[in-house]
Protein backbone atom coordinates (compact mmCIF):
# COMPACT_ATOMS: atom_id res chain seq x y z
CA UNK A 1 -25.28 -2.08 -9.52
CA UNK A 2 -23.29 0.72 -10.57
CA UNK A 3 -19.74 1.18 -10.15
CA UNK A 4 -20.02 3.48 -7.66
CA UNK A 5 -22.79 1.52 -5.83
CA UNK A 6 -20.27 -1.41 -5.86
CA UNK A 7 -17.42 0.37 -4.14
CA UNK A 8 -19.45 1.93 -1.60
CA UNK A 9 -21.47 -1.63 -1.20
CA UNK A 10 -17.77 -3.33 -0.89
CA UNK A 11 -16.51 -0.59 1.51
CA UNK A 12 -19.52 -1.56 3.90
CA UNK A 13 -19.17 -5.25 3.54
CA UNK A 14 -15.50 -4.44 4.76
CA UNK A 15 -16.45 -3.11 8.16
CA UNK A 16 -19.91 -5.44 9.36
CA UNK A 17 -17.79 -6.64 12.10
CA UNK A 18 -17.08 -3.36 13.67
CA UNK A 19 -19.79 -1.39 12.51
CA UNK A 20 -23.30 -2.09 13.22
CA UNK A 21 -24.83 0.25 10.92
CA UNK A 22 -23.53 -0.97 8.45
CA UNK A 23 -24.23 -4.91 9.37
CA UNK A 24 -28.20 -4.41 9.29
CA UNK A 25 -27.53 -2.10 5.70
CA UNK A 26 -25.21 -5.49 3.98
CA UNK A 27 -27.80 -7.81 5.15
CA UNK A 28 -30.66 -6.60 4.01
CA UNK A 29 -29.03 -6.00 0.19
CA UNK A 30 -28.15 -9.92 0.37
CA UNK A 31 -31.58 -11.29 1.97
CA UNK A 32 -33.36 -8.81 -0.54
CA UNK A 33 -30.59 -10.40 -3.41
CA UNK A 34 -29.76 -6.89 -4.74
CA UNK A 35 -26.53 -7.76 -5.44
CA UNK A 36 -24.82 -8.10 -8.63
CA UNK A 37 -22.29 -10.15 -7.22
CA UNK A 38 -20.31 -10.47 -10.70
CA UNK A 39 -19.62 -6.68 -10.43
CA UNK A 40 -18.27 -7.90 -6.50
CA UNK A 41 -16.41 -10.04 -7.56
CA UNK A 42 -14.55 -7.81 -10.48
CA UNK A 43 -14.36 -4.93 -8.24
CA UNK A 44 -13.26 -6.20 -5.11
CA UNK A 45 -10.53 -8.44 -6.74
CA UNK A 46 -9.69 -4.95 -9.13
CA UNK A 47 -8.81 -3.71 -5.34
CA UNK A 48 -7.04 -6.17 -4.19
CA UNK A 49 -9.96 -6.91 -1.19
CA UNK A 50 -11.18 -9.95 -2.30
CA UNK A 51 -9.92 -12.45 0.07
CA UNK A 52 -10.85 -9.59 3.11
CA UNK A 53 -14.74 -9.82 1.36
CA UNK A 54 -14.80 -13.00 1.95
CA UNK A 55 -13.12 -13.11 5.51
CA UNK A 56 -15.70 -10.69 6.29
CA UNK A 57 -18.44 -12.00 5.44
CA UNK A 58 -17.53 -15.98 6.97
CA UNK A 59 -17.34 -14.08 10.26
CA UNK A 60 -20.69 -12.41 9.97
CA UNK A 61 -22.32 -15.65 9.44
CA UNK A 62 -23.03 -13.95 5.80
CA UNK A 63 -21.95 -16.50 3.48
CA UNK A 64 -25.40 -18.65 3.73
CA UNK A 65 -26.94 -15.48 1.33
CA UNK A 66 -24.32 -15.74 -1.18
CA UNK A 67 -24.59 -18.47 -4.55
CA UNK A 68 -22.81 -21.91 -3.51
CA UNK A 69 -20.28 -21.83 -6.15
CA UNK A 70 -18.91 -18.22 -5.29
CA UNK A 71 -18.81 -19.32 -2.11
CA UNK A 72 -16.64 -22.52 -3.08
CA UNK A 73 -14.73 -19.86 -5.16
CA UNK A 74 -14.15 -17.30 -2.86
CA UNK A 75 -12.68 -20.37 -0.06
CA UNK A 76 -10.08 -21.57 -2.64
CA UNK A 77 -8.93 -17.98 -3.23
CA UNK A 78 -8.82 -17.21 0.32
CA UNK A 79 -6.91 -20.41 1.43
CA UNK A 80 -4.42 -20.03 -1.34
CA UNK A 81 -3.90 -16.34 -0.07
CA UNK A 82 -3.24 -17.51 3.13
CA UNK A 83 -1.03 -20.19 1.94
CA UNK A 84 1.11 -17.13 0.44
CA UNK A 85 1.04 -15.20 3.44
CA UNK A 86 2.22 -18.20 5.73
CA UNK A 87 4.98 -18.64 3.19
CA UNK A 88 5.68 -14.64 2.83
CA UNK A 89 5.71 -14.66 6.53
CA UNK A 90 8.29 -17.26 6.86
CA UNK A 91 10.26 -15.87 4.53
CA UNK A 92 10.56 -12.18 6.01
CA UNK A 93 11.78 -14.20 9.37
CA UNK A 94 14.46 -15.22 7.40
CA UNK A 95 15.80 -12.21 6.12
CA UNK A 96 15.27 -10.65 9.44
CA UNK A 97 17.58 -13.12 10.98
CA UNK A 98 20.24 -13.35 7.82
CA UNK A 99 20.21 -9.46 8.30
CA UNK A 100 20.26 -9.32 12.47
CA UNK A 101 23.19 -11.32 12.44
CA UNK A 102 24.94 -8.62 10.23
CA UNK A 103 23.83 -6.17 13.13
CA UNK A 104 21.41 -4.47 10.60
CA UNK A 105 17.61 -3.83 11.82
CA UNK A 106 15.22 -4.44 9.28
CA UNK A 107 11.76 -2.37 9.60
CA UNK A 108 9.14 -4.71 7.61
CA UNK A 109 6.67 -1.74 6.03
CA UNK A 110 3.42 -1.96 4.52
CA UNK A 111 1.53 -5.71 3.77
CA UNK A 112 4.31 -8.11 5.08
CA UNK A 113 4.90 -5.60 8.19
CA UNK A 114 0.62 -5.79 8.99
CA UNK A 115 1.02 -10.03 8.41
CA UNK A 116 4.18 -9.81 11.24
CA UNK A 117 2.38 -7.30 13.59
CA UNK A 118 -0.95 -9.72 13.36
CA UNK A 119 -3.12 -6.61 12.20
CA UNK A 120 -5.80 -8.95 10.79
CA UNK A 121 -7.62 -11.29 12.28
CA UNK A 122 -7.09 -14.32 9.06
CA UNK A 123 -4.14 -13.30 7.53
CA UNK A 124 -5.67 -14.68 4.43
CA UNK A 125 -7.01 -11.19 4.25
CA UNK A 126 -4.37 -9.21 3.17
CA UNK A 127 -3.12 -9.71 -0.75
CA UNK A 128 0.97 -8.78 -0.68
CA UNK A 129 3.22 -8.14 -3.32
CA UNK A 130 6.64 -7.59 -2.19
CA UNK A 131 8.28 -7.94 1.07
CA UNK A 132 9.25 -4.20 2.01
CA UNK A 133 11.37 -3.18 4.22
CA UNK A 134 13.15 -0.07 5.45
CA UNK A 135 16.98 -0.26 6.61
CA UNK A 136 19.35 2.62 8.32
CA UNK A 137 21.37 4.35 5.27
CA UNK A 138 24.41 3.30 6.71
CA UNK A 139 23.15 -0.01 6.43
CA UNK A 140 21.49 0.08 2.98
CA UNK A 141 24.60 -0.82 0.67
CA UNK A 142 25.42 -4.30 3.35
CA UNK A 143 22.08 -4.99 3.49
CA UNK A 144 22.17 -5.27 -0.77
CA UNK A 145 25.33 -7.06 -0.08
CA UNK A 146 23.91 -9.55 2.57
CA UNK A 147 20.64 -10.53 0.41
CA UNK A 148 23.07 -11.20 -2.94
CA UNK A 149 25.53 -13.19 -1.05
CA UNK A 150 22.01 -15.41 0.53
CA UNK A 151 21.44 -16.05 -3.40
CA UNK A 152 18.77 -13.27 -3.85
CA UNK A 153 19.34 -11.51 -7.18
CA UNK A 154 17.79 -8.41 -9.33
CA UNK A 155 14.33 -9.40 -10.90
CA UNK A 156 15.11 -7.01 -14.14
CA UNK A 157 18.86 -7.53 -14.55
CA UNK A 158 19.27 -5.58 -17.46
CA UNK A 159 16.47 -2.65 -15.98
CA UNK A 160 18.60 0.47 -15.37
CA UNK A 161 19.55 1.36 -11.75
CA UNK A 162 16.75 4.14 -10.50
CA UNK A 163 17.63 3.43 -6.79
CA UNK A 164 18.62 7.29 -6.42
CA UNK A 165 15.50 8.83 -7.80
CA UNK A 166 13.48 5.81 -5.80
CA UNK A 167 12.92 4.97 -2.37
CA UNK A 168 14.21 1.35 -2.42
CA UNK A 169 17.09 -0.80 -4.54
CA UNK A 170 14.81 -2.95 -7.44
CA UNK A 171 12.95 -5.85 -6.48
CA UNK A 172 14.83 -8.93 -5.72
CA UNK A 173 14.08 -12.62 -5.63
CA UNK A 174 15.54 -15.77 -4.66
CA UNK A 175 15.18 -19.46 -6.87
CA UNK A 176 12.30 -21.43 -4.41
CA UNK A 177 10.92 -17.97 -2.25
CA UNK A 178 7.53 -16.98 -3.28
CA UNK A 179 8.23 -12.83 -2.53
CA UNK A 180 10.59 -10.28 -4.26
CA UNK A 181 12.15 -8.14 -1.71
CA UNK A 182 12.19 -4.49 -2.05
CA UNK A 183 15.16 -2.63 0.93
CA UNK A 184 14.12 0.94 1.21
CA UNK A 185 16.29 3.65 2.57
CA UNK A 186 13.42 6.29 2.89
CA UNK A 187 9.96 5.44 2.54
CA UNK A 188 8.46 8.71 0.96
CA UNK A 189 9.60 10.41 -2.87
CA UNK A 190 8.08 13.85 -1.74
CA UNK A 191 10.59 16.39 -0.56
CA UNK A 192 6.98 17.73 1.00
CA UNK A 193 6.98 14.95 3.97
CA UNK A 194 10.51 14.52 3.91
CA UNK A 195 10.45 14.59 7.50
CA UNK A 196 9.21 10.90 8.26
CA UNK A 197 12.20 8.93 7.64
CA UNK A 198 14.11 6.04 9.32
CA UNK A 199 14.79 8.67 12.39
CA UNK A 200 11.32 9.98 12.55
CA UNK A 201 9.96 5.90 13.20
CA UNK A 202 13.06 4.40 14.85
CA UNK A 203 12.21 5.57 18.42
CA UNK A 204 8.39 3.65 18.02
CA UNK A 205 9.17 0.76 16.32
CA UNK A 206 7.47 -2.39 17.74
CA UNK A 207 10.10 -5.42 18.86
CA UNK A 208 8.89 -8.50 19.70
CA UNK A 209 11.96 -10.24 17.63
CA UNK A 210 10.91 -8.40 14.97
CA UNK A 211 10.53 -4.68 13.78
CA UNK A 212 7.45 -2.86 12.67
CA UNK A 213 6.09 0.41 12.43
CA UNK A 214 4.45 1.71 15.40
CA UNK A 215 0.21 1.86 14.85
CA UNK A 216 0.49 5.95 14.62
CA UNK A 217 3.96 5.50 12.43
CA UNK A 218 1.71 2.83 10.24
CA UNK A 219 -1.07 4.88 9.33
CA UNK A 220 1.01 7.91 8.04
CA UNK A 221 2.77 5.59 6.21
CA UNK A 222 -0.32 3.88 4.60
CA UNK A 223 -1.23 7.66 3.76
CA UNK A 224 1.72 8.81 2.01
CA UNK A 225 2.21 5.95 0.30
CA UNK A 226 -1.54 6.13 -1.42
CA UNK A 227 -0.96 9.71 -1.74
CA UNK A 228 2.37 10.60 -2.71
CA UNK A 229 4.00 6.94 -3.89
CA UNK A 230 0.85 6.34 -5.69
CA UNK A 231 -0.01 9.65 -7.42
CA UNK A 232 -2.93 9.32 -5.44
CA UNK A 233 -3.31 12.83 -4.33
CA UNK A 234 -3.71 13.62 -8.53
CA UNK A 235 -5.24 10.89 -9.84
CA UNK A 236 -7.61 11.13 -6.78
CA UNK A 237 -8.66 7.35 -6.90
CA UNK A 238 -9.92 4.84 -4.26
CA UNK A 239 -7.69 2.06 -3.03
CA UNK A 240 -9.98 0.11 -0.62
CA UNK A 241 -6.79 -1.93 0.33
CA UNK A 242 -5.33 0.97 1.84
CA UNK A 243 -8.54 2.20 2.98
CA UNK A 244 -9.22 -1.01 4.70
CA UNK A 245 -5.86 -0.95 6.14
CA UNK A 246 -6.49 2.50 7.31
CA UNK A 247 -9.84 1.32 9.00
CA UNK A 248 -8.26 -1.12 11.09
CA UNK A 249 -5.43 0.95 11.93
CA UNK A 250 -8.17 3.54 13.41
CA UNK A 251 -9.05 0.62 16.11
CA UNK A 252 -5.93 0.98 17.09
CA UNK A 253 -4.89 4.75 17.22
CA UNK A 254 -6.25 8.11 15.78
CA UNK A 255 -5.56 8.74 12.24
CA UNK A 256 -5.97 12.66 12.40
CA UNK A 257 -3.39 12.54 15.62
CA UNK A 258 -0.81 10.73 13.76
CA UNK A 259 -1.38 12.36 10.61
CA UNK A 260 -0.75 16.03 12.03
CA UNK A 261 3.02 15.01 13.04
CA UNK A 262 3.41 15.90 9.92
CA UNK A 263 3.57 20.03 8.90
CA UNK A 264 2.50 19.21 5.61
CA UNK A 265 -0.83 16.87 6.06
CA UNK A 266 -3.78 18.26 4.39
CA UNK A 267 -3.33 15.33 1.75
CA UNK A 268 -2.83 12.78 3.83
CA UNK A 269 -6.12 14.28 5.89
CA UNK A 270 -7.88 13.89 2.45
CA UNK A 271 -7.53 10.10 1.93
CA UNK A 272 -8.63 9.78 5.26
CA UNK A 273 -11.33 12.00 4.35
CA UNK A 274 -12.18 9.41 1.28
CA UNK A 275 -11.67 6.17 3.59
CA UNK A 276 -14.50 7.84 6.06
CA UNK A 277 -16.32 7.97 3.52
CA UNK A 278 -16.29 4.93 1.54
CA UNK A 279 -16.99 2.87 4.80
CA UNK A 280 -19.70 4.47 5.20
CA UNK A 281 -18.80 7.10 7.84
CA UNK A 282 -17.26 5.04 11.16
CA UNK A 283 -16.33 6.77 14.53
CA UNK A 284 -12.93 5.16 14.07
CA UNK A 285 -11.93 7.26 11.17
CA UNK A 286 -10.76 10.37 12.60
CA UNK A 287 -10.30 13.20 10.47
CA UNK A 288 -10.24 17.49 9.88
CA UNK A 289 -13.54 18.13 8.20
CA UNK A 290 -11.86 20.76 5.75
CA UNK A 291 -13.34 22.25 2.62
CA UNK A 292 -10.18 20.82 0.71
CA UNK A 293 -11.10 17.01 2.09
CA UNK A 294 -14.75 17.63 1.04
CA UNK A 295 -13.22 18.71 -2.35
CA UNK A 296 -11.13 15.83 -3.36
CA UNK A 297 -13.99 13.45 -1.85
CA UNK A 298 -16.25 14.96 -4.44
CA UNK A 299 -13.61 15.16 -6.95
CA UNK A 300 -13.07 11.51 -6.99
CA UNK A 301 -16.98 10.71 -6.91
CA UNK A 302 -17.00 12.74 -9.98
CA UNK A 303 -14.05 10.88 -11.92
CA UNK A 304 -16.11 7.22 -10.75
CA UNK A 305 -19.45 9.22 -12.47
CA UNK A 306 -17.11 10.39 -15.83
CA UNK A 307 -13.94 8.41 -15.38
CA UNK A 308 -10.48 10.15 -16.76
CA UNK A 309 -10.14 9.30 -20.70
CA UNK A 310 -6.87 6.84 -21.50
CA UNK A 311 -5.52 10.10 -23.10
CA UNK A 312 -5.59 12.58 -20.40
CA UNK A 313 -4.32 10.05 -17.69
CA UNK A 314 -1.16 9.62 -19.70
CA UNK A 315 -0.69 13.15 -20.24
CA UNK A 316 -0.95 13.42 -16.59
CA UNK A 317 1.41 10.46 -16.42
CA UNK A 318 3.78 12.07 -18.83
CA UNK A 319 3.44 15.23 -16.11
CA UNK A 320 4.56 13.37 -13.70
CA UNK A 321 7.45 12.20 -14.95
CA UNK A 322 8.41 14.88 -16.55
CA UNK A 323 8.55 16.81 -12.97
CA UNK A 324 10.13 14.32 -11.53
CA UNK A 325 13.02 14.29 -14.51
CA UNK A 326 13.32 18.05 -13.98
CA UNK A 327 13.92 17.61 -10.20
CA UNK A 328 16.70 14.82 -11.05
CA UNK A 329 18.55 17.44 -13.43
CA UNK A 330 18.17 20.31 -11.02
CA UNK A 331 19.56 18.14 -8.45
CA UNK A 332 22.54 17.21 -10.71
CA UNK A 333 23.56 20.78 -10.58
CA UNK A 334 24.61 20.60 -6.92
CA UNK A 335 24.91 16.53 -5.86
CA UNK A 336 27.50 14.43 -7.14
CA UNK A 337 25.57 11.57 -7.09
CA UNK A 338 22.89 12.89 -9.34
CA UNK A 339 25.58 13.67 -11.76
CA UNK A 340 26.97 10.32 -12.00
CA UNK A 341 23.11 8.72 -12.54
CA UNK A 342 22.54 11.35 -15.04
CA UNK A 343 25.78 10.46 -17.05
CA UNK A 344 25.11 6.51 -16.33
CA UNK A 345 21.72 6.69 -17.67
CA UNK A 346 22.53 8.67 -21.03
CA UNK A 347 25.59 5.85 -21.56
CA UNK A 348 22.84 3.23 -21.02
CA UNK A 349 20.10 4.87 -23.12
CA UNK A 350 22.82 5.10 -26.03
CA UNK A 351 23.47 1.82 -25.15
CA UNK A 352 20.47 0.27 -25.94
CA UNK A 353 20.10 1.70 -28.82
CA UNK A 354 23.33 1.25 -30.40
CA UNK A 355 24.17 4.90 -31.36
């Protein structure tokens, strides 16, 4: 199997329970054995999907095709996933409590926010980094505050400050918790979708004792985040993480409905686009059939054909950061705050290097 015949393979796989099309197409590959399931296994654990593969395919009676030890392997990895998650979930309960009792409303975003909102049916599906969430800016400096004083501390003490230029204050963890934190006070860089902030999602946030995004606030989030957090819009990559997340967000809501609150969409229409796509084409996925979503679709089939060389993706790296140091500067000229980071972060760089 080919790279590209792996994704696509993996994408189905994702979606037998909901789509029957794509049942009858997974089981005949493993009755036939077509499957080369080392390239699975790299490629779905490269994507952070592995545990979901095998969730998947337990509940679609699937696992009696696969090889006994992966099957033995994929168990262990799933149950110590899950162990995580139980763990991650307990510990996002606690910091919504230590924060509620400081009359501050966290938002849980992203991974930790799906496990709390029960978006998955074994929450040994989901792999999770950090536990993000999204505070008020009036309540982003007490909510740092709060979180120190509970014995949670900077990961990278001596990593310069880039909580200005970022959308969250740097990971934190806390001596016997399994998750770094991350407290965002916007959840988008781009100035593009500026718009969805902490007032756009407030008045649909879901309570039942604790906050998460709304289904239709979820899935634009899940969108910018691959798109404009992630670069994803240039590097034009797949994520079936997000695409999965995406997928099961579309049994809930309409992607292309919540996606057009947003003026400036046609990017976040294009990952949805891709997702379509890579899951083999379900109902669920809503989308605008443009000739710019049929573009970056190709685009990115292309770049899986002839991936980017290791030079051009970090001049396109170096791009990046290079606009994104010009906007800093520019914004210097006319916020005070920008000024000060500026002047902080030449005193540290001379710093460091002891000129």
């Amino acid at each position: 199997m080919t790279y590209k015949e792996t994704l696509f393979f993996i994408g189905k796989c994702l979606t037998i329970n909901h789509e029957a099309h794509n049942k009858r197409i997974v089981e005949e590959h493993l009755k036939n054995n077509t499957v080369d399931w080392d390239n699975i296994v790299k490629l779905s654990t490269e994507h952070y999907v592995f545990p979901a593969l095998y969730c998947n395919l337990r509940k679609a009676d699937f696992l009696k095709y696969l090889p006994e030890d992966l099957v033995g392997y994929m168990k262990h990895i799933a149950d110590l996933n899950r162990e995580r998650n139980t763990q991650i979930i307990q510990q996002a309960k606690e910091i919504n409590e230590l924060l509620l009792s400081h009359n501050i409303t966290p938002i849980f975003l992203k991974g930790t926010g799906n496990l709390l909102e029960g978006l998955y049916d074994d929450i040994a599906e989901r792999m999770v980094g950090d536990i993000d969430f999204l505070v008020n800016n009036n309540s982003f400096t007490e909510s740092i505050r709060v979180l120190k004083n509970d014995g949670y501390y900077k990961f990278h003490k001596d990593k310069f400050d880039t909580t200005i230029t970022n959308r969250h204050y740097p990971k934190m963890i806390k001596k016997n918790k399994i998750a770094s934190t991350e407290i965002h006070y916007k959840m988008v860089s781009s100035s593009k979708i500026s718009e969805f902030n902490y007032d756009f999602i407030f008045p649909n946030i879901k309570k039942k004792n604790i906050s998460t995004l709304s289904y239709s606030d979820n899935i634009i989030l899940t969108t910018c985040n691959k798109q404009f957090n992630d670069n994803g819009k240039i590097f034009k990559n797949f994520n079936l993480r997000s695409s999965y997340d995406i997928f099961l967000l579309s049994k809930k809501c309409s992607p292309i409905t919540s996606v057009k609150k947003l003026k400036n969409h046609k990017h976040l229409n294009n990952f949805l686009y891709s997702s379509f796509k890579i899951f083999n084409e379900p109902n669920s996925i809503s989308y605008e059939n443009t000739l710019l979503a049929q573009t970056f679709f190709s685009n990115q089939i292309k770049l899986l054909e002839h991936p980017m060389s290791k030079l051009k993706k970090k001049l396109v790296s170096w791009r990046i950061f290079n606009t994104k140091a010009f906007k800093t500067i520019f914004k210097s000229t006319y916020k005070k705050e920008y000024r000060i980071y500026l002047k902080s972060r030449i005193h540290h760089f001379f710093n460091f290097f002891k000129i």
